[in-house]
N, C-alpha and C. Protein backbone atom coordinates (compact mmCIF):
# COMPACT_ATOMS: atom_id res chain seq x y z
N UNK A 1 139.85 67.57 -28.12
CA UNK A 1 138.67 68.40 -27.90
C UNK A 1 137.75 68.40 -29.09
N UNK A 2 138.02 68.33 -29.89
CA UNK A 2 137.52 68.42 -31.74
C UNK A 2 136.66 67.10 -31.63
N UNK A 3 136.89 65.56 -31.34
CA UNK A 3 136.45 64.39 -31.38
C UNK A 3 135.12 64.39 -30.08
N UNK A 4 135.69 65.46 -29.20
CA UNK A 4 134.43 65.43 -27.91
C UNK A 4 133.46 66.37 -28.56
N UNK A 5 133.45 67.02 -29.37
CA UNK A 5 132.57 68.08 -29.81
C UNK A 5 131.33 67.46 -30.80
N UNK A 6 132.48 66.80 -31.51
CA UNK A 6 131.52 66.22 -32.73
C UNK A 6 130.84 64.73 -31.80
N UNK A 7 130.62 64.12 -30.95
CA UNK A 7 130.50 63.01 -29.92
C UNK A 7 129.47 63.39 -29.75
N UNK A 8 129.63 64.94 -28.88
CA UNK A 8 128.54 65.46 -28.37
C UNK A 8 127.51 65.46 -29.24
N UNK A 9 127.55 66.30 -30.42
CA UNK A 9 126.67 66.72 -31.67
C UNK A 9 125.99 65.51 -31.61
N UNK A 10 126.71 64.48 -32.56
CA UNK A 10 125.94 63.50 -32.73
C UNK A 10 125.13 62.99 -31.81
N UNK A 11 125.09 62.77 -30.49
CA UNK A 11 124.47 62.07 -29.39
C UNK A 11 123.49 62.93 -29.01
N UNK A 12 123.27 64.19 -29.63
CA UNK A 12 121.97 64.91 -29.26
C UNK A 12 121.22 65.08 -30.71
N UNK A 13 121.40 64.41 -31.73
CA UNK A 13 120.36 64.30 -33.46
C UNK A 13 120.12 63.34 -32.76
N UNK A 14 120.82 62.15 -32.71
CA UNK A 14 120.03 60.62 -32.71
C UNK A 14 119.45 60.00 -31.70
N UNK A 15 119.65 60.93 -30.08
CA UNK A 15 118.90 60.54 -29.50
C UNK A 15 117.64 60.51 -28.92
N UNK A 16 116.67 59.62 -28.27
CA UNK A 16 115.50 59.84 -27.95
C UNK A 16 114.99 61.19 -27.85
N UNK A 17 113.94 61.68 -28.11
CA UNK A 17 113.20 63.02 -27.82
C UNK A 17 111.64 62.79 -27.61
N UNK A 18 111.54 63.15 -26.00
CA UNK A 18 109.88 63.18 -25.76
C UNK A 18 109.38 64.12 -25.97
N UNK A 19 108.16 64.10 -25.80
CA UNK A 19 107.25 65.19 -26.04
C UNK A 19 107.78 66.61 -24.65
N UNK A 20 108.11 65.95 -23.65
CA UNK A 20 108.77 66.92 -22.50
C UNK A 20 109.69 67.72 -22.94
N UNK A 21 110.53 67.31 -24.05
CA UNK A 21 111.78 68.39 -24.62
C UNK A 21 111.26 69.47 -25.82
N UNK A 22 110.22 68.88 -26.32
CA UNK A 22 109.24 69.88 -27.43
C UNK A 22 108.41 70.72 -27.11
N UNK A 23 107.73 70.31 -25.50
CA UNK A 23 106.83 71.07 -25.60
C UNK A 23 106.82 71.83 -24.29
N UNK A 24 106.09 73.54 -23.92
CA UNK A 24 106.43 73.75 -22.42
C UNK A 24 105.91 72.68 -21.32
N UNK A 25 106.02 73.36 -20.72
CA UNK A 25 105.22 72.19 -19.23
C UNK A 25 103.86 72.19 -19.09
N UNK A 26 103.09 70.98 -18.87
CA UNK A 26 101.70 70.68 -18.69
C UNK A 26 101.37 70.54 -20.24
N UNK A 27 101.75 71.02 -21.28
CA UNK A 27 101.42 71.41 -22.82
C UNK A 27 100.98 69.39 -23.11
N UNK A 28 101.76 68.51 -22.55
CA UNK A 28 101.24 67.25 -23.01
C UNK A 28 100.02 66.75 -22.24
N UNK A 29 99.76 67.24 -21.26
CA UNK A 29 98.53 66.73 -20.93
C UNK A 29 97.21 67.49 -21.94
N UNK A 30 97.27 68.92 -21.92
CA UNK A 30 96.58 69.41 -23.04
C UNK A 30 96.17 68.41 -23.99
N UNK A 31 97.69 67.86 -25.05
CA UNK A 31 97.70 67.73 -25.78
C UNK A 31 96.67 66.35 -25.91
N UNK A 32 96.85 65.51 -24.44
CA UNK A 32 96.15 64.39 -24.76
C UNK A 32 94.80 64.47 -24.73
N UNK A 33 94.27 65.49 -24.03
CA UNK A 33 92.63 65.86 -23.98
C UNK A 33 92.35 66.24 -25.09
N UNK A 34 93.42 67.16 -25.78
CA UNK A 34 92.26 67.18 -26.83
C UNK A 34 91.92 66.11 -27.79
N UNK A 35 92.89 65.18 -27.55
CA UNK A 35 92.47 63.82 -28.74
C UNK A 35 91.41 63.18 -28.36
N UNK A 36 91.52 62.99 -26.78
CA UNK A 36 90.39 62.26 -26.52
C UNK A 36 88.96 62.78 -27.14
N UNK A 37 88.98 64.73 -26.91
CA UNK A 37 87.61 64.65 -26.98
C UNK A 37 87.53 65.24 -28.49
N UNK A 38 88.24 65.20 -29.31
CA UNK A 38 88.25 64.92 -30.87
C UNK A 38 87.39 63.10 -30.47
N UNK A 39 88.07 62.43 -30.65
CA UNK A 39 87.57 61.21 -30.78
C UNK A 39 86.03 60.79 -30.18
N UNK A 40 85.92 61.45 -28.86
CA UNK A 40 84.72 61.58 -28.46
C UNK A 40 83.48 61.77 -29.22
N UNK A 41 84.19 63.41 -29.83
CA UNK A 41 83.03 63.90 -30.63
C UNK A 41 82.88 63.36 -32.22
N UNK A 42 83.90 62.74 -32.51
CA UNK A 42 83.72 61.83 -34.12
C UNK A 42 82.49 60.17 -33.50
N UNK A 43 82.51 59.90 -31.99
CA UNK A 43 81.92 59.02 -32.09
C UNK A 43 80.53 59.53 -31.76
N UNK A 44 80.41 60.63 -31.18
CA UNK A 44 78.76 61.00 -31.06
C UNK A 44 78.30 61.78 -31.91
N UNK A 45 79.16 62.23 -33.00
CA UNK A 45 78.40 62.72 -34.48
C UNK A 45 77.68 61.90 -35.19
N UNK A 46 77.12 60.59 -35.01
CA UNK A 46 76.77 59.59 -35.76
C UNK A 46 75.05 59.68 -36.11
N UNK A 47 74.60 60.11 -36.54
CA UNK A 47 73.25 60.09 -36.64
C UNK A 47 72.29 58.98 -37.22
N UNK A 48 72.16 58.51 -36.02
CA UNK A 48 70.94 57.62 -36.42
C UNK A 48 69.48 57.46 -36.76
N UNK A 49 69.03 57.00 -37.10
CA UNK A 49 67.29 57.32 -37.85
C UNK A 49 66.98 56.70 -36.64
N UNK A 50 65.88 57.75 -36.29
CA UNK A 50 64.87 57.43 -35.27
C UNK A 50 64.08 56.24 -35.92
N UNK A 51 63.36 56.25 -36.99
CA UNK A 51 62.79 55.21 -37.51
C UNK A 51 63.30 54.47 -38.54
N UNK A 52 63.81 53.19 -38.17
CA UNK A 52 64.32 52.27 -39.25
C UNK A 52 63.28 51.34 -40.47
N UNK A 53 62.21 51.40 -40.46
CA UNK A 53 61.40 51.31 -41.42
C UNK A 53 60.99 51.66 -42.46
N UNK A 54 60.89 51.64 -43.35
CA UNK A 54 60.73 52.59 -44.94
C UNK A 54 58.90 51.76 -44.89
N UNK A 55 58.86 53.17 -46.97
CA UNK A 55 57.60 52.66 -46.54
C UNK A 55 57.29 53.29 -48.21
N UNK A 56 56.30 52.71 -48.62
CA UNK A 56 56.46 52.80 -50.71
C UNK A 56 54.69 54.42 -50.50
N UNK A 57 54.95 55.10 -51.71
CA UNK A 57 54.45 56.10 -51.93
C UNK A 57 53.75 55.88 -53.38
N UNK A 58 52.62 55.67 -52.97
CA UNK A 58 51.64 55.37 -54.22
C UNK A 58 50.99 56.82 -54.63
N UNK A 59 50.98 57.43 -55.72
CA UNK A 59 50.44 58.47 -56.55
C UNK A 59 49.14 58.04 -57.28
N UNK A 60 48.56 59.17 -57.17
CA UNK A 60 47.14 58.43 -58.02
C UNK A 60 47.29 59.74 -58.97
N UNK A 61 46.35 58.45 -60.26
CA UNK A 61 46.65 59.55 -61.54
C UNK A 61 45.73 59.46 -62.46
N UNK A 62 45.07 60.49 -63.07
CA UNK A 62 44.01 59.84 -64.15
C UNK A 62 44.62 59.57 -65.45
N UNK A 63 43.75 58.75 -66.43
CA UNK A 63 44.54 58.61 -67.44
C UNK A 63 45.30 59.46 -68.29
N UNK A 64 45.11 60.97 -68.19
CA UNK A 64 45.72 61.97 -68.81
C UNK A 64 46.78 62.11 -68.26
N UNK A 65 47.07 61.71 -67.09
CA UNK A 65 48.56 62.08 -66.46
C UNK A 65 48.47 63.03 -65.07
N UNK A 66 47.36 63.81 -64.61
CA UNK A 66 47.32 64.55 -64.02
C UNK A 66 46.99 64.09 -62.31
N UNK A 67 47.31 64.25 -61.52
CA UNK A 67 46.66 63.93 -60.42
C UNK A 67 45.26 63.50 -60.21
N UNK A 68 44.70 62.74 -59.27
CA UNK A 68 43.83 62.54 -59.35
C UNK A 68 43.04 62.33 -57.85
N UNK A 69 41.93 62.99 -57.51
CA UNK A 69 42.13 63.01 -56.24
C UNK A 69 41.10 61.87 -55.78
N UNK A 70 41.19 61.30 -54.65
CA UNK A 70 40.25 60.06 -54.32
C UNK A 70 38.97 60.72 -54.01
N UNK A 71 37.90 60.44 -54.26
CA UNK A 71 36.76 60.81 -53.80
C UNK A 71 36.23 60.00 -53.03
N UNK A 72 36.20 58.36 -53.38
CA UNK A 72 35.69 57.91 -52.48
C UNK A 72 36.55 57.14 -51.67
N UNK A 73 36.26 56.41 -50.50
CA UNK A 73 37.44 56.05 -49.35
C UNK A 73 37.72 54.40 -49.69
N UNK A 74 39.22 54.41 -49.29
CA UNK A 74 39.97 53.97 -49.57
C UNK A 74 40.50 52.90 -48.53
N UNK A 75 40.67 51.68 -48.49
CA UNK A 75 41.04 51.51 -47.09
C UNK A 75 42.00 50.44 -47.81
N UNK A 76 43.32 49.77 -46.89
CA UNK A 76 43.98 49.25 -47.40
C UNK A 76 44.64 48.31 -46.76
N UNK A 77 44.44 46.84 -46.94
CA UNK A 77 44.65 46.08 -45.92
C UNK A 77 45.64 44.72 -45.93
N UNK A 78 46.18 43.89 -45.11
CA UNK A 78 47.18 42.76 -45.94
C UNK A 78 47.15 41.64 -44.44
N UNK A 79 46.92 40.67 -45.09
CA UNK A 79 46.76 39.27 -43.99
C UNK A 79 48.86 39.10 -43.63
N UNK A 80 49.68 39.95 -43.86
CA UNK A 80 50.78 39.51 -43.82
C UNK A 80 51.15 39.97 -42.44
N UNK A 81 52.48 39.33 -41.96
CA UNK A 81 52.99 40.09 -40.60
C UNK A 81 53.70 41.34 -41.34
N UNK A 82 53.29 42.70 -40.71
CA UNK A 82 54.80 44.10 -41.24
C UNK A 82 55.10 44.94 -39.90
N UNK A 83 55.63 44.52 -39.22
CA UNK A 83 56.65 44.88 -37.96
C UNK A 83 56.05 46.27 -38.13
N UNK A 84 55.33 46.18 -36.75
CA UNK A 84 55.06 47.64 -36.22
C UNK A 84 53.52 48.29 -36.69
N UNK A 85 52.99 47.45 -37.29
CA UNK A 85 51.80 47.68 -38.08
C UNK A 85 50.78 46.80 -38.03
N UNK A 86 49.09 47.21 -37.86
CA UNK A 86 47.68 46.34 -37.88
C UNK A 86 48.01 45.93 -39.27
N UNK A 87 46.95 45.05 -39.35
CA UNK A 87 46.54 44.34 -40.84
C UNK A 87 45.96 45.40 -41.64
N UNK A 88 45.20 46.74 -41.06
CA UNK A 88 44.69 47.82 -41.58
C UNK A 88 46.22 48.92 -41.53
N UNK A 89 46.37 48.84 -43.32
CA UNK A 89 47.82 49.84 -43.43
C UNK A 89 47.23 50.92 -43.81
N UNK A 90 46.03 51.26 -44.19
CA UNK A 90 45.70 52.91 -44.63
C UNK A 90 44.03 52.76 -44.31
N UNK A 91 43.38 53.17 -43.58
CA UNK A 91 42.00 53.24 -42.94
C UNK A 91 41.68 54.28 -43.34
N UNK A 92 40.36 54.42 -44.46
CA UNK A 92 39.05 54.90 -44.85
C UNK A 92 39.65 56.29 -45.50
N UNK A 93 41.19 56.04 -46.07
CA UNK A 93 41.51 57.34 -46.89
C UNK A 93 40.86 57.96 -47.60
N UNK A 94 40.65 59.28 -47.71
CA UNK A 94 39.13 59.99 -48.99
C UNK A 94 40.27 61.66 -49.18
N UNK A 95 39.49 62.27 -50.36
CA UNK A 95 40.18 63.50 -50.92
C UNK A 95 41.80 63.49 -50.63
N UNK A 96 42.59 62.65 -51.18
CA UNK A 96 43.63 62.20 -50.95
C UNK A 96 44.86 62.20 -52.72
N UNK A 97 45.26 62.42 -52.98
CA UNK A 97 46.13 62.12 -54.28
C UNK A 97 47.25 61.27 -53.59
N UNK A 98 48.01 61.02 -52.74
CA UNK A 98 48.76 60.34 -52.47
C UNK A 98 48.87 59.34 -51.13
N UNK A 99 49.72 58.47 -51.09
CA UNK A 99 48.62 57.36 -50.00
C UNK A 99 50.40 56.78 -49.74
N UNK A 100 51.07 56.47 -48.46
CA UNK A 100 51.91 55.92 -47.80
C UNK A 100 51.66 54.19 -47.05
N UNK A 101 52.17 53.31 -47.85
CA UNK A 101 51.82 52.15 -47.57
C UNK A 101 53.54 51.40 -47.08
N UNK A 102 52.93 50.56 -45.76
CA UNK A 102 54.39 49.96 -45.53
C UNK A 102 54.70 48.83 -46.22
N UNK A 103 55.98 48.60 -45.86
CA UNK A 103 56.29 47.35 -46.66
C UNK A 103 56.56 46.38 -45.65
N UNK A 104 56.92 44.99 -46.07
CA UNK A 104 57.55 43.69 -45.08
C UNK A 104 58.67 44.35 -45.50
N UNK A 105 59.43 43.94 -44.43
CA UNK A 105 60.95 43.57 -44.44
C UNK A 105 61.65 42.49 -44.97
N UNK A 106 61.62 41.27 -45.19
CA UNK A 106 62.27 40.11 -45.23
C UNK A 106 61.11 39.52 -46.21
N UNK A 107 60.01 39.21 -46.52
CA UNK A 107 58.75 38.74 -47.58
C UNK A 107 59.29 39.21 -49.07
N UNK A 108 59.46 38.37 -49.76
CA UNK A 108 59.47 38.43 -50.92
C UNK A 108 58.45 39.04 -52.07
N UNK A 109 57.10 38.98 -51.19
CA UNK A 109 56.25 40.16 -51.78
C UNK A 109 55.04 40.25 -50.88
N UNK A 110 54.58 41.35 -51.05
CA UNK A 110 53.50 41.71 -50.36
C UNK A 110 52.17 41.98 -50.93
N UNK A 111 51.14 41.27 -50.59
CA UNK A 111 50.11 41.12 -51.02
C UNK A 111 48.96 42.04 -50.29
N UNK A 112 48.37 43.08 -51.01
CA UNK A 112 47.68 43.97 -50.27
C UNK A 112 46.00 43.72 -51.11
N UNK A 113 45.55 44.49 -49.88
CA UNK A 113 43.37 44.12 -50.81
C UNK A 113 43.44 45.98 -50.55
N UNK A 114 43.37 46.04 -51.79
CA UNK A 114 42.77 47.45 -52.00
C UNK A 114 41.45 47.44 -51.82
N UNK A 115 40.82 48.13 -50.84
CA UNK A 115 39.05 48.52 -50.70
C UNK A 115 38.67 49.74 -50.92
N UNK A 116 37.71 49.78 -51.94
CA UNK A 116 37.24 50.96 -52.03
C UNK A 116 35.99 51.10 -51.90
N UNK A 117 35.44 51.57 -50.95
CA UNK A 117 33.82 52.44 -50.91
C UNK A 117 33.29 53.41 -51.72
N UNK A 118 32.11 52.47 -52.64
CA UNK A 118 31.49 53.19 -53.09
C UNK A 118 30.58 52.42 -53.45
N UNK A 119 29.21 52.66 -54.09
CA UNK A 119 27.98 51.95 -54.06
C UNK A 119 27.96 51.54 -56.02
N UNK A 120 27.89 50.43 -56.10
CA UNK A 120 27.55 49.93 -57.52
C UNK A 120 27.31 48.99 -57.86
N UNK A 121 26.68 49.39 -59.18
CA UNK A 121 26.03 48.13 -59.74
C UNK A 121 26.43 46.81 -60.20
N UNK A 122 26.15 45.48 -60.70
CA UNK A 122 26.74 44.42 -60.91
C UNK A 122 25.73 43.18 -61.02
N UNK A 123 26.20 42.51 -61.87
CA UNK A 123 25.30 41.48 -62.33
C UNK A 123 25.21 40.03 -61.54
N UNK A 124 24.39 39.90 -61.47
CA UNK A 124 24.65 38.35 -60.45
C UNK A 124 23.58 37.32 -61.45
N UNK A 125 24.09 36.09 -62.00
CA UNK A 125 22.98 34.81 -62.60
C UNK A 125 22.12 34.05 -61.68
N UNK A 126 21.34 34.22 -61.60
CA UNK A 126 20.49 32.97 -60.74
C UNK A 126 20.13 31.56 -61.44
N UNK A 127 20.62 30.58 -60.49
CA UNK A 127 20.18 29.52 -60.85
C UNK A 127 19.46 28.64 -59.90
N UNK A 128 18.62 27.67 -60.79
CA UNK A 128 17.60 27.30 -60.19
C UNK A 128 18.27 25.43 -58.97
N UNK A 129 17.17 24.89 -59.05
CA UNK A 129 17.48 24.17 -58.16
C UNK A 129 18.18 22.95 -58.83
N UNK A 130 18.00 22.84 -60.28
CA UNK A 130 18.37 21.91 -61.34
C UNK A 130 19.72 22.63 -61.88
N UNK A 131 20.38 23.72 -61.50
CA UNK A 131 21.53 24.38 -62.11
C UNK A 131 21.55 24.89 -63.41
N UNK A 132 20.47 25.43 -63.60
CA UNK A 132 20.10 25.92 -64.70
C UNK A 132 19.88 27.76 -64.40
N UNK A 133 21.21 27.80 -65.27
CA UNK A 133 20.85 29.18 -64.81
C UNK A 133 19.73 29.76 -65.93
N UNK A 134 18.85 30.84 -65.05
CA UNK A 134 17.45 31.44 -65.59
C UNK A 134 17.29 32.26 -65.52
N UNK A 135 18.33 33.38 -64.92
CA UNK A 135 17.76 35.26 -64.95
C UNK A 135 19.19 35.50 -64.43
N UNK A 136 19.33 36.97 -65.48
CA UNK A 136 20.58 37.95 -64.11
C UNK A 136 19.95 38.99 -64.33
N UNK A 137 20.06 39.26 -62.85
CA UNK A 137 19.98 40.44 -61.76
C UNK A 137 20.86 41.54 -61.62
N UNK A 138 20.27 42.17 -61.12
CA UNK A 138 21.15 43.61 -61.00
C UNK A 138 21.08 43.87 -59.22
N UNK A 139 22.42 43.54 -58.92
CA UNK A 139 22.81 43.97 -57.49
C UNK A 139 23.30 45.49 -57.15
N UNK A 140 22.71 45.90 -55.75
CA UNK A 140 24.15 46.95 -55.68
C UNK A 140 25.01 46.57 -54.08
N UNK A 141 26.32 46.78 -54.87
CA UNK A 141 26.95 46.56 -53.69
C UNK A 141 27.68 47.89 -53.08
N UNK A 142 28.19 47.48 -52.11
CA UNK A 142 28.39 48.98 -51.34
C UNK A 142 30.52 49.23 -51.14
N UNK A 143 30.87 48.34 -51.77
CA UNK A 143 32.35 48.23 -51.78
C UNK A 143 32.79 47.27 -53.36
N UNK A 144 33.93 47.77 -53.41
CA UNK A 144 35.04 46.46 -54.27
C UNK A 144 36.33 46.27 -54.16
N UNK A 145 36.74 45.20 -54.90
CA UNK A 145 38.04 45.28 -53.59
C UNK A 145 38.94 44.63 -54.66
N UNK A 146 40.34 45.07 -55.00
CA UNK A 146 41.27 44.67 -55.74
C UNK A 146 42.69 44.37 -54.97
N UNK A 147 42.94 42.91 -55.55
CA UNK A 147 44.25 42.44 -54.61
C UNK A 147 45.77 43.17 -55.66
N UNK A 148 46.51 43.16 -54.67
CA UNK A 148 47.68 44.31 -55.32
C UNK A 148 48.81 43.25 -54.82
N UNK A 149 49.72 42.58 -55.69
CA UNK A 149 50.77 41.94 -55.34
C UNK A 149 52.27 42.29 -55.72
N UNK A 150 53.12 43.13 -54.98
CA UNK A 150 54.13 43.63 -55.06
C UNK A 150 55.65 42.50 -54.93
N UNK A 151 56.43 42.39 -55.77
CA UNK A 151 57.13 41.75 -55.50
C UNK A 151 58.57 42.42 -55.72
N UNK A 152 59.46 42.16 -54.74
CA UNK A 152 60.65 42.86 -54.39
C UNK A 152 61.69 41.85 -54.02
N UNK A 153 62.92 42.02 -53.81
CA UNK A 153 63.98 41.79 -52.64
C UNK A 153 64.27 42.96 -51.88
N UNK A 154 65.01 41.83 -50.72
CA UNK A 154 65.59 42.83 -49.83
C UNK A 154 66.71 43.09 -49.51
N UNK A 155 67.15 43.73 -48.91
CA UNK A 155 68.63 44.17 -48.51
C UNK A 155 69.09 44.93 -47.38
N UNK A 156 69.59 43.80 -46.09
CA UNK A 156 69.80 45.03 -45.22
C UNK A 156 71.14 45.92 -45.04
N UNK A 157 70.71 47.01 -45.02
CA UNK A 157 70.85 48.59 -44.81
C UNK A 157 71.68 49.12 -43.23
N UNK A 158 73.13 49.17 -43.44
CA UNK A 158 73.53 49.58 -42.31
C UNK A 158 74.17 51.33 -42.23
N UNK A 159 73.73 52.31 -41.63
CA UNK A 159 73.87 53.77 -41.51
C UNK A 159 75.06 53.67 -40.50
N UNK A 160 75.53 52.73 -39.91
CA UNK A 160 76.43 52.93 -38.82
C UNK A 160 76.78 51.43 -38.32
N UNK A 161 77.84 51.22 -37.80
CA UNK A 161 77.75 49.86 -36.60
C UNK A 161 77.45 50.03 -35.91
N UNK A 162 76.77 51.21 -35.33
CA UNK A 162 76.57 51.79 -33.73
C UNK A 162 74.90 51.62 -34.33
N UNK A 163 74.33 51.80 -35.15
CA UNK A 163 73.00 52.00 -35.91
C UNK A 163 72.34 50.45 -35.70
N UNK A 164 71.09 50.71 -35.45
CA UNK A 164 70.06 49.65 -35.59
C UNK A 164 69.58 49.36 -37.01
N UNK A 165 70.11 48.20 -37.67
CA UNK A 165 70.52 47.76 -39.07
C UNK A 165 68.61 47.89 -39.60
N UNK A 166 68.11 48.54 -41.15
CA UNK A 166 67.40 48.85 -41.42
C UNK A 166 66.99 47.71 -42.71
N UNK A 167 65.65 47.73 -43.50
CA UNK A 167 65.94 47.12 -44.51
C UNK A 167 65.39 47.73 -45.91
N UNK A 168 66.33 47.87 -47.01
CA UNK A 168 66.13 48.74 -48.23
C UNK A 168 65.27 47.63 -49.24
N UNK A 169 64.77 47.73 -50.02
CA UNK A 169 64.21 46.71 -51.04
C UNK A 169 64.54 47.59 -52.69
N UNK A 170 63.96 46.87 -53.43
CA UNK A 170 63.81 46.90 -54.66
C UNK A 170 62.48 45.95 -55.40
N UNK A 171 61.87 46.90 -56.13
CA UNK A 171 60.57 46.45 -56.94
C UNK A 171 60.82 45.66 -57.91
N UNK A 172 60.48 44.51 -58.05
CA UNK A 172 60.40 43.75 -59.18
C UNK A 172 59.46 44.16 -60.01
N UNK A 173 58.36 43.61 -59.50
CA UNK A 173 57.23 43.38 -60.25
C UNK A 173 55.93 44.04 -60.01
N UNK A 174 54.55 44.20 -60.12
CA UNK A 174 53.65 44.05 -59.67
C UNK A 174 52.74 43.72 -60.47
N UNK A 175 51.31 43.36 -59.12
CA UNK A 175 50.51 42.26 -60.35
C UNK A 175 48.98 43.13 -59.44
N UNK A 176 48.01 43.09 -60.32
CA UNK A 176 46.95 43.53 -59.87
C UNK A 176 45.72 42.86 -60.23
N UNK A 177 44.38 43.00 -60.01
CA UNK A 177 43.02 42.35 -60.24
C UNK A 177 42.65 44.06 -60.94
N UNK A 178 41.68 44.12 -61.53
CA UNK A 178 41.00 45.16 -62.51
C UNK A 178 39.44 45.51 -62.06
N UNK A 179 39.06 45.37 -60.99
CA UNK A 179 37.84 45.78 -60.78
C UNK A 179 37.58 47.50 -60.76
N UNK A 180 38.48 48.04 -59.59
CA UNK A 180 38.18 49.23 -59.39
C UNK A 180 39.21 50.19 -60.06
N UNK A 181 40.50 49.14 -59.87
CA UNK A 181 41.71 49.69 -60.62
C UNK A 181 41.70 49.48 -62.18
N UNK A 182 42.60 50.39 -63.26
CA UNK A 182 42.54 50.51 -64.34
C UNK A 182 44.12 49.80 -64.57
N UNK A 183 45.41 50.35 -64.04
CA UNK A 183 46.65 49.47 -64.23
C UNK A 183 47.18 50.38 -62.85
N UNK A 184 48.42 49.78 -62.71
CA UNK A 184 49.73 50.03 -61.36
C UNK A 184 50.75 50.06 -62.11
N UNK A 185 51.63 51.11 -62.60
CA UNK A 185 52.74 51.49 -62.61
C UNK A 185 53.58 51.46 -61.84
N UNK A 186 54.80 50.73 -61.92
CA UNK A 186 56.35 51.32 -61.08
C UNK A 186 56.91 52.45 -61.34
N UNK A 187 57.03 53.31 -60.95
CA UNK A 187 57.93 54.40 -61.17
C UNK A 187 58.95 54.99 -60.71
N UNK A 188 59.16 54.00 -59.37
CA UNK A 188 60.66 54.45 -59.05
C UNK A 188 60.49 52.91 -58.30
N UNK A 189 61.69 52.27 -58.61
CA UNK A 189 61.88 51.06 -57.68
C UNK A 189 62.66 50.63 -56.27
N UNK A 190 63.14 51.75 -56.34
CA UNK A 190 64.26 51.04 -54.94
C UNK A 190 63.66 51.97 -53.98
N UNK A 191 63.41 51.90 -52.24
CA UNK A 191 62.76 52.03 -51.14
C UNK A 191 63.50 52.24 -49.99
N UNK A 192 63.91 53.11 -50.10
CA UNK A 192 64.53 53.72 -48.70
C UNK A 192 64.69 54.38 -47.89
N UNK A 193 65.20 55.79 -47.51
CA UNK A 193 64.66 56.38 -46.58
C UNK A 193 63.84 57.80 -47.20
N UNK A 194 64.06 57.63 -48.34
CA UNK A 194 63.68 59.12 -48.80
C UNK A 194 62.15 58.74 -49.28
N UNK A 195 61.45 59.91 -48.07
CA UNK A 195 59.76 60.03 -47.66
C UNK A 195 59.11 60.71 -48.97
N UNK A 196 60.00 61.31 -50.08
CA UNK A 196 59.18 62.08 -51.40
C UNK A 196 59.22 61.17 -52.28
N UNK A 197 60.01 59.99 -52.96
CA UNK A 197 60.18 58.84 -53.46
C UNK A 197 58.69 58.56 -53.84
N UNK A 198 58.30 58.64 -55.22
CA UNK A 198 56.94 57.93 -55.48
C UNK A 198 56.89 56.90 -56.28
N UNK A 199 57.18 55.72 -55.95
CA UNK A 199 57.28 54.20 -56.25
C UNK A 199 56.12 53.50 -57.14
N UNK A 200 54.78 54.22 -57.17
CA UNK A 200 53.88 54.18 -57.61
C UNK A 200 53.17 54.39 -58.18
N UNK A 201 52.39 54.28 -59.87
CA UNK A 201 51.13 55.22 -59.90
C UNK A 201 50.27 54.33 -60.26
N UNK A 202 48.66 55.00 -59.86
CA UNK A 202 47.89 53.47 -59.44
C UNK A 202 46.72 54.71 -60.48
N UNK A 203 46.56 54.21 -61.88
CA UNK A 203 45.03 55.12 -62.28
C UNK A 203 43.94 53.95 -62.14
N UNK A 204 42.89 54.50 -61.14
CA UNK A 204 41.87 54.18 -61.10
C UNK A 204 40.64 54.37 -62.23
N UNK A 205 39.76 53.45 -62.60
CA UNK A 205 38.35 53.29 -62.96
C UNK A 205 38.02 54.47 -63.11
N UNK A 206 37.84 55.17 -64.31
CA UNK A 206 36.49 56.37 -64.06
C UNK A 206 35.08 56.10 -64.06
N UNK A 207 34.71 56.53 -62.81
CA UNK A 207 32.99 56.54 -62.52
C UNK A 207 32.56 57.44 -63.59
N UNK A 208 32.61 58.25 -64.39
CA UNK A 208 31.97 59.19 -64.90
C UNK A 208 30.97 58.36 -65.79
């Protein structure tokens, strides 16, 4: 009787145990719903950006450092392809300190014509029919226009596998013409989703 006892013992530690002997009745079907909709809800917590595009934040500044506000309009334009966007990236901006310009995605740099409206003066040589130049003149023109060449890489940007893949960059360089503009600062280089990010400061020419 002693050898059937201890038989017994042992054959109920080591053997199989389902979830039916642990738990009351129906308790495993419970148990499997709630995993499912745990898992459910870890896959529809995923937040995706409505807009996968970024986009660089130019500051304007006078030479003292202080803001500077545009007076006259501004328009801002680029012969390049930028997904989702005219060739006109900022149209006839005025009383403005800060200005949102997109970028390419995949272009190694982007070449923009800064236009600015305003009426001024400028010298033009005349020459004659022998190429001899013989008088300068005083024009006025009613615009000027400075090319702005940004150069970056890129990098695409995934928020999710479920996510529509985005693309982040980084500023190398930039290069400018000096007509209306005075210099272009980098001030923050890398481009991504954060809309306060000011990548830019651009002091313009004083008319005074």
């Amino acid at each position: 009787m002693r050898i059937k006892t201890i038989s017994y013992i042992k054959e109920k530690v080591v053997g199989n145990i389902s979830p039916s002997t642990l738990l009351p009745p129906h308790s495993t079907k419970f148990l499997l719903g709630g995993i499912c909709l745990l898992l459910f809800l870890s896959c529809s917590s995923i937040d995706c950006p409505m807009n996968t595009t970024v986009s660089t934040k130019y500051g304007l500044y006078k030479s003292d450092g202080t803001a500077d506000t545009l007076k006259d309009t501004l328009t801002v334009i680029t012969l390049q392809r930028i997904a989702g966007h005219d060739p006109v990236l900022l149209n006839r901006s005025v009383n403005t300190t800060t200005m949102d310009i997109p970028i390419s995605y995949q272009s190694d740099e982007d070449v923009l014509y800064f236009v600015r409206s305003f009426p001024y003066l400028y010298e033009t040589t005349v020459i004659n029919e022998e190429g001899i130049e013989v008088d300068t003149i005083l024009k006025l023109a009613a615009y000027v226009t400075d090319t702005v060449t940004v150069v970056k890489t890129n990098k695409k940007h995934f928020e999710s596998i479920d996510c529509t893949p985005s693309f982040f960059h980084t500023i190398r360089n930039v290069t400018y013409t000096r007509n209306a503009i005075d210099s272009i600062v980098i001030n923050n280089p890398e481009v991504n989703y954060d809309p306060f990010k000011e990548h830019f400061r651009v002091y313009f020419k004083s008319r005074d």
